[in-house]
Protein backbone atom coordinates (compact mmCIF):
# COMPACT_ATOMS: atom_id res chain seq x y z
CA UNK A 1 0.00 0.00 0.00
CA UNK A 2 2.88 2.66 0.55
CA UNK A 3 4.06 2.19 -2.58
CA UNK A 4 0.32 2.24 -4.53
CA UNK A 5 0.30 6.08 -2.83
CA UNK A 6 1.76 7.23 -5.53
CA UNK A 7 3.92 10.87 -5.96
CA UNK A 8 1.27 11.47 -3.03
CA UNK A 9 3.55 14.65 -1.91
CA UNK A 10 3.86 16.23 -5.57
CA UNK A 11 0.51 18.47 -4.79
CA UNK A 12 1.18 19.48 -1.31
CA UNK A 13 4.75 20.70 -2.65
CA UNK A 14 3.93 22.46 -5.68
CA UNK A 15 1.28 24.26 -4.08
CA UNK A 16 2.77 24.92 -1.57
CA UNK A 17 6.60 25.16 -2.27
CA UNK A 18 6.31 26.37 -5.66
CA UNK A 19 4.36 29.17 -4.65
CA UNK A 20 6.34 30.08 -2.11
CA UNK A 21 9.12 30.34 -4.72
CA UNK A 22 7.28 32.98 -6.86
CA UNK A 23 9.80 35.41 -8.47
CA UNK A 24 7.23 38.33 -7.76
CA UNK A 25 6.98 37.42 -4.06
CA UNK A 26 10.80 37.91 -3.43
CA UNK A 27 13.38 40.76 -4.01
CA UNK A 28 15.48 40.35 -7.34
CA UNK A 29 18.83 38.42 -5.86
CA UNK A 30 22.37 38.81 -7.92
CA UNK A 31 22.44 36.10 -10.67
CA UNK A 32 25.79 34.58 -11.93
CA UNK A 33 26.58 31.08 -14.27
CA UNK A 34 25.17 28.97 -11.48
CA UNK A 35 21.67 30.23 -12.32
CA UNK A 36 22.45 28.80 -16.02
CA UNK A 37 20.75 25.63 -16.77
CA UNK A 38 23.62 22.60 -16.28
CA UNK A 39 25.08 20.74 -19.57
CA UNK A 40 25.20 17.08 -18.63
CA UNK A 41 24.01 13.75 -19.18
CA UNK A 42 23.30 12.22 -15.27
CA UNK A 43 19.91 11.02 -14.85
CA UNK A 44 19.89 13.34 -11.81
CA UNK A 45 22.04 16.24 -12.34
CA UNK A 46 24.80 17.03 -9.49
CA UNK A 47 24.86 20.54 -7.70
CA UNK A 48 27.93 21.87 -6.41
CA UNK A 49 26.43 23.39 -3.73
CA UNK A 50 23.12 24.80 -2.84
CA UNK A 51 21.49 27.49 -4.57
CA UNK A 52 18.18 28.73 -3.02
CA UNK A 53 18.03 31.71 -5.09
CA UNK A 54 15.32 32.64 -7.75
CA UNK A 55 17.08 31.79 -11.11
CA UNK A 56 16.74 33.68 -14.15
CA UNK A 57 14.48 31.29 -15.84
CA UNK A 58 11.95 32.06 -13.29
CA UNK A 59 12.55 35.73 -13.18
CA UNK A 60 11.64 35.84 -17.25
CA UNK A 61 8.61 33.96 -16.75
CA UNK A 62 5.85 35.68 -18.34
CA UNK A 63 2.85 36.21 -16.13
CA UNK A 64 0.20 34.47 -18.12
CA UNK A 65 2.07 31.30 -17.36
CA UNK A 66 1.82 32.16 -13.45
CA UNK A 67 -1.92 32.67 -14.15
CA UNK A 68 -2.38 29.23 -16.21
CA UNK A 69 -0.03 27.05 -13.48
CA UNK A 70 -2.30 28.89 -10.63
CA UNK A 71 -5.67 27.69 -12.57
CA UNK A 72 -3.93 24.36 -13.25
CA UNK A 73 -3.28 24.11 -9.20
CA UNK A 74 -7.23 24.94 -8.47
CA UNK A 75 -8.35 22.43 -11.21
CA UNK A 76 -6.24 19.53 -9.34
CA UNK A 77 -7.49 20.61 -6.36
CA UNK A 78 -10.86 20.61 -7.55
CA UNK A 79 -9.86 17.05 -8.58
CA UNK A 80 -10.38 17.62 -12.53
CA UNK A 81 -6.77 16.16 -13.74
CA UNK A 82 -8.13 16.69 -17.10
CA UNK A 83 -8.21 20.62 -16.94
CA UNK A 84 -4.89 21.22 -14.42
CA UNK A 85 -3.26 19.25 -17.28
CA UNK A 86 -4.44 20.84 -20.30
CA UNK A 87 -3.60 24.27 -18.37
CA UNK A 88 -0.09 23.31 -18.17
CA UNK A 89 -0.13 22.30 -22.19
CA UNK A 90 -1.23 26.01 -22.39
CA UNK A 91 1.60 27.47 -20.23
CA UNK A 92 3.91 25.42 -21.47
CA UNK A 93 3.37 26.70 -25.18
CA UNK A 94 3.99 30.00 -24.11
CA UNK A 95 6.87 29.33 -21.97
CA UNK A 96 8.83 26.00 -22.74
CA UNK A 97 11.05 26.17 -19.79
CA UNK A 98 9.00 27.15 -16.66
CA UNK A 99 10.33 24.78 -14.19
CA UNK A 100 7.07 24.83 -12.02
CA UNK A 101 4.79 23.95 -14.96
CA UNK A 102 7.19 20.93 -16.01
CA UNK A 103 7.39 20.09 -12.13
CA UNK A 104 3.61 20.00 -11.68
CA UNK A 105 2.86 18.50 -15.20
CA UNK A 106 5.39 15.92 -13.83
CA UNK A 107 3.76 15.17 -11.10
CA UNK A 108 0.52 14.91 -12.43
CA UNK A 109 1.91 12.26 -15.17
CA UNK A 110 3.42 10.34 -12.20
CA UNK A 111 0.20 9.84 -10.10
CA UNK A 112 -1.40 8.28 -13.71
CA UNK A 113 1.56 5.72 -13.67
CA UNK A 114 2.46 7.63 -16.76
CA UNK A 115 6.11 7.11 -15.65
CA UNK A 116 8.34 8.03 -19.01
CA UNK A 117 6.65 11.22 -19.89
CA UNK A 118 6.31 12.19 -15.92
CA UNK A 119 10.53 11.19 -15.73
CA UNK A 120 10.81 13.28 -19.15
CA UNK A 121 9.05 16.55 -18.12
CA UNK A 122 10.58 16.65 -14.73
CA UNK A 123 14.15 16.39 -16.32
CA UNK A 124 13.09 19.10 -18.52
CA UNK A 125 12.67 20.83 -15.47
CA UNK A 126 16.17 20.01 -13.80
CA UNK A 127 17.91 21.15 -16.88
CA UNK A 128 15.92 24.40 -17.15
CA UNK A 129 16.62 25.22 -13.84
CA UNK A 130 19.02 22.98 -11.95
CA UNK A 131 18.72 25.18 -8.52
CA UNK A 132 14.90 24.34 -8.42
CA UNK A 133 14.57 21.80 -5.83
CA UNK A 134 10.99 20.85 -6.04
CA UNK A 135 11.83 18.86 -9.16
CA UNK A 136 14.17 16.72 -7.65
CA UNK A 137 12.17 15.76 -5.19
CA UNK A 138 8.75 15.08 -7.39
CA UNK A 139 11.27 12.83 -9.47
CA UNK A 140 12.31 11.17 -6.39
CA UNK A 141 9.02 10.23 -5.64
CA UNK A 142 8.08 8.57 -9.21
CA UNK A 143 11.45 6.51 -8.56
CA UNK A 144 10.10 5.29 -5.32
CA UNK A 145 6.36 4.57 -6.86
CA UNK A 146 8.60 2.33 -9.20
CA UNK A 147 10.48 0.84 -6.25
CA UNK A 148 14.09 2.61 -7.86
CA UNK A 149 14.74 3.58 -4.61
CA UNK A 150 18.64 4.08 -5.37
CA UNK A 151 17.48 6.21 -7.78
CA UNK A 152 15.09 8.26 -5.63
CA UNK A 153 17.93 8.35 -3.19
CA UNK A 154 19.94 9.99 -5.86
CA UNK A 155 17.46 12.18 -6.25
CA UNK A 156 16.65 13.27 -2.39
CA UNK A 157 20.58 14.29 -2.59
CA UNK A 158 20.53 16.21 -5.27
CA UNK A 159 16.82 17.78 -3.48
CA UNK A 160 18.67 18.87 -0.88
CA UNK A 161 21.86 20.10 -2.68
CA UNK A 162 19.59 22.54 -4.26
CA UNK A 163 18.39 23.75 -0.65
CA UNK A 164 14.63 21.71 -0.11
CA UNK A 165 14.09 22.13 3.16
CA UNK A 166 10.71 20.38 3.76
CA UNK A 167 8.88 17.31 4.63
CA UNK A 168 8.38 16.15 1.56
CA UNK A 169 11.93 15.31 0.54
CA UNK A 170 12.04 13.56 3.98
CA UNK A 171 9.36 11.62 3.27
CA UNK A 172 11.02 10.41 0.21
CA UNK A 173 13.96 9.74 2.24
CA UNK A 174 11.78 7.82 4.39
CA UNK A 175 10.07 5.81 1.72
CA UNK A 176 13.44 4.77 -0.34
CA UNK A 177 15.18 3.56 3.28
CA UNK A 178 11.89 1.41 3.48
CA UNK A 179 11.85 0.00 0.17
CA UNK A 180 15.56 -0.93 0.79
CA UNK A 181 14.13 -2.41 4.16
CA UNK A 182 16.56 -0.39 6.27
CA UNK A 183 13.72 0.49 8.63
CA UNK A 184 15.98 1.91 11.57
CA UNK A 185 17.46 4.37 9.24
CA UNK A 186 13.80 4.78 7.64
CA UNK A 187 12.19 5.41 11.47
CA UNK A 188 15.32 8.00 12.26
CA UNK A 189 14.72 10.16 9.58
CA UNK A 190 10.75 10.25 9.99
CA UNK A 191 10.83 10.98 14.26
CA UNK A 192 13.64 13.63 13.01
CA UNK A 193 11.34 15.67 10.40
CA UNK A 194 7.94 14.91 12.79
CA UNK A 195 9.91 16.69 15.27
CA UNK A 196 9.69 20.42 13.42
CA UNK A 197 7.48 19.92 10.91
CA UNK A 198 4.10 18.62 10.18
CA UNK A 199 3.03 16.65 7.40
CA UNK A 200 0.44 13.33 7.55
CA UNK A 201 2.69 11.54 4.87
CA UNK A 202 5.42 11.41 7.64
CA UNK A 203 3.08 9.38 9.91
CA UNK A 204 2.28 6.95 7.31
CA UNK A 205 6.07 6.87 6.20
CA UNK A 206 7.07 6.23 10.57
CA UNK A 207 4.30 3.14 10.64
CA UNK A 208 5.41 1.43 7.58
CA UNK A 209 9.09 1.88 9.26
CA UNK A 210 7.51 0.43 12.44
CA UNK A 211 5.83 -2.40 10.79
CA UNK A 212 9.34 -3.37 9.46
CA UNK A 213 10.44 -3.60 12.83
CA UNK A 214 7.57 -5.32 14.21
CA UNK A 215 6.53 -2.49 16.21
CA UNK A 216 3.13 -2.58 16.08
CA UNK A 217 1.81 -1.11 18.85
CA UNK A 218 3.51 2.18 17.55
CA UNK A 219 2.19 1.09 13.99
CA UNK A 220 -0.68 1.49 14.98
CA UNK A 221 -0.33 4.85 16.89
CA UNK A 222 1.27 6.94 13.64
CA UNK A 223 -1.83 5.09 11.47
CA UNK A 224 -4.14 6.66 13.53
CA UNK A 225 -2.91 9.71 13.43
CA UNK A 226 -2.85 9.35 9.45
CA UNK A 227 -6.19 8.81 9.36
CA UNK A 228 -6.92 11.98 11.82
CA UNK A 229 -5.24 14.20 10.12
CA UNK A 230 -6.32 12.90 6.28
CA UNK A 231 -9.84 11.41 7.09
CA UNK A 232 -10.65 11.03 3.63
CA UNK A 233 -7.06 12.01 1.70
CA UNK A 234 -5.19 9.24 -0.53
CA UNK A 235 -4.20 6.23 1.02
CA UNK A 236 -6.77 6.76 3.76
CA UNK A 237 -9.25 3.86 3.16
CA UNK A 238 -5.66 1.61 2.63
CA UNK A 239 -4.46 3.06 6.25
CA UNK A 240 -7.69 2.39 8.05
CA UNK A 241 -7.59 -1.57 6.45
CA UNK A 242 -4.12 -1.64 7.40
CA UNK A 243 -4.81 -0.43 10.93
CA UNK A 244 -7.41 -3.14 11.37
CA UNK A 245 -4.74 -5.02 10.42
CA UNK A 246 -2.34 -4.26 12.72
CA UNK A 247 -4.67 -4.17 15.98
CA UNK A 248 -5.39 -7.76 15.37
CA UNK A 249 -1.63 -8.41 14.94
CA UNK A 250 -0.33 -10.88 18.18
């Protein structure tokens, strides 16, 4: 069941993170050759060093495209897949390289199990815009719906390389170290993220950990409060079977 949840942070992130990232929202930083989009051919592309800044690419964006990735956002929301995607066709026309439309469009593709054209448009992203983090860790989480989870490890690295500094890319931390069935590691990392930030995902990530270790007690405990905090989200009707589950466990 973890694994069925597919991309199930992309949404959260984009609207949130990608938002949050809006050129018009933040004073115009100095740009250099590490805004540039990098020349290589890794999968995952490396970052010297992290680069939280807004990059050029996103400074150029025209606003039209803002207003078409904004209408895409309230179409997912309004769970019409259909119209957030051809929204993002539309902003894409008019501006090939907007990292946040590839990102989302990415993301979208990836909860259809539309995996090449999701891995596709999310590279697109990368190499438009290397120092946008929210790509790498969308593209993390289609490796992990795959169960690639050195890949998705790859790409949590290179996530936080390019400064993400939420619980989303710990999640996908999380869900790699439990497809690799290093739960300890997998439980570390989740009690370490619930600890300053919030985000259901990292209670469903901490049971599955838990159930590795035949904790289930504690299972049972981070289910629950899953299922409080999404009562009718993805993956909620799975966590409430699973929890049944569990409390039956000897």
């Amino acid at each position: 069941m973890f694994r069925c949840i597919v991309v199930s942070a992309f949404v959260t992130f984009c609207s949130v993170g990608c938002v949050a990232q809006r050129p018009e929202d933040k004073p115009t930083p100095p740009l250099n050759n590490a805004d540039q989009p990098a020349q290589t051919n890794k999968r995952v592309r490396s970052l010297g060093s992290a680069d939280t800044r807004i990059s050029i690419v996103r400074l150029n964006e025209p606003r039209r495209v803002r207003q078409l990735y904004e209408q895409a956002m309230k179409a997912w929301m309004r769970q019409n897949p259909a119209e957030a995607q051809r929204k993002l066709v539309e902003a894409l026309k008019l501006y090939p390289k907007s990292p946040e439309a590839l990102t989302f469009y990415g993301g979208i593709q990836g909860s259809l199990q539309q995996w090449e054209s999701a891995e596709q448009n999310l590279e697109a992203a990368i190499h438009c815009d290397p120092s946008y983090s929210p790509a790498y860790v969308v593209l993390a989480g289609v490796y992990n719906a795959q169960a690639r989870f050195d890949d998705a490890q790859e790409a949590t690295q290179q996530a936080l390389s390019a400064g993400a500094d939420s619980w989303s890319v710990q999640y996908e931390i999380a869900r790699a170290l439990i497809g690799k069935q290093q739960f300890e590691s997998a439980l570390a990392v989740t009690e370490a993220a619930l600890r300053s930030k919030h985000g259901s995902l990292l209670h469903l990530a901490k049971a599955h950990a838990l159930l590795g270790l035949r904790r289930y007690p504690q299972a049972a405990t981070e289910l629950r409060a899953f299922v409080h905090d999404q009562p009718d989200g993805e993956g909620s009707e799975q966590a409430r079977n699973l929890l049944n589950q569990v409390q039956g466990a000897p």
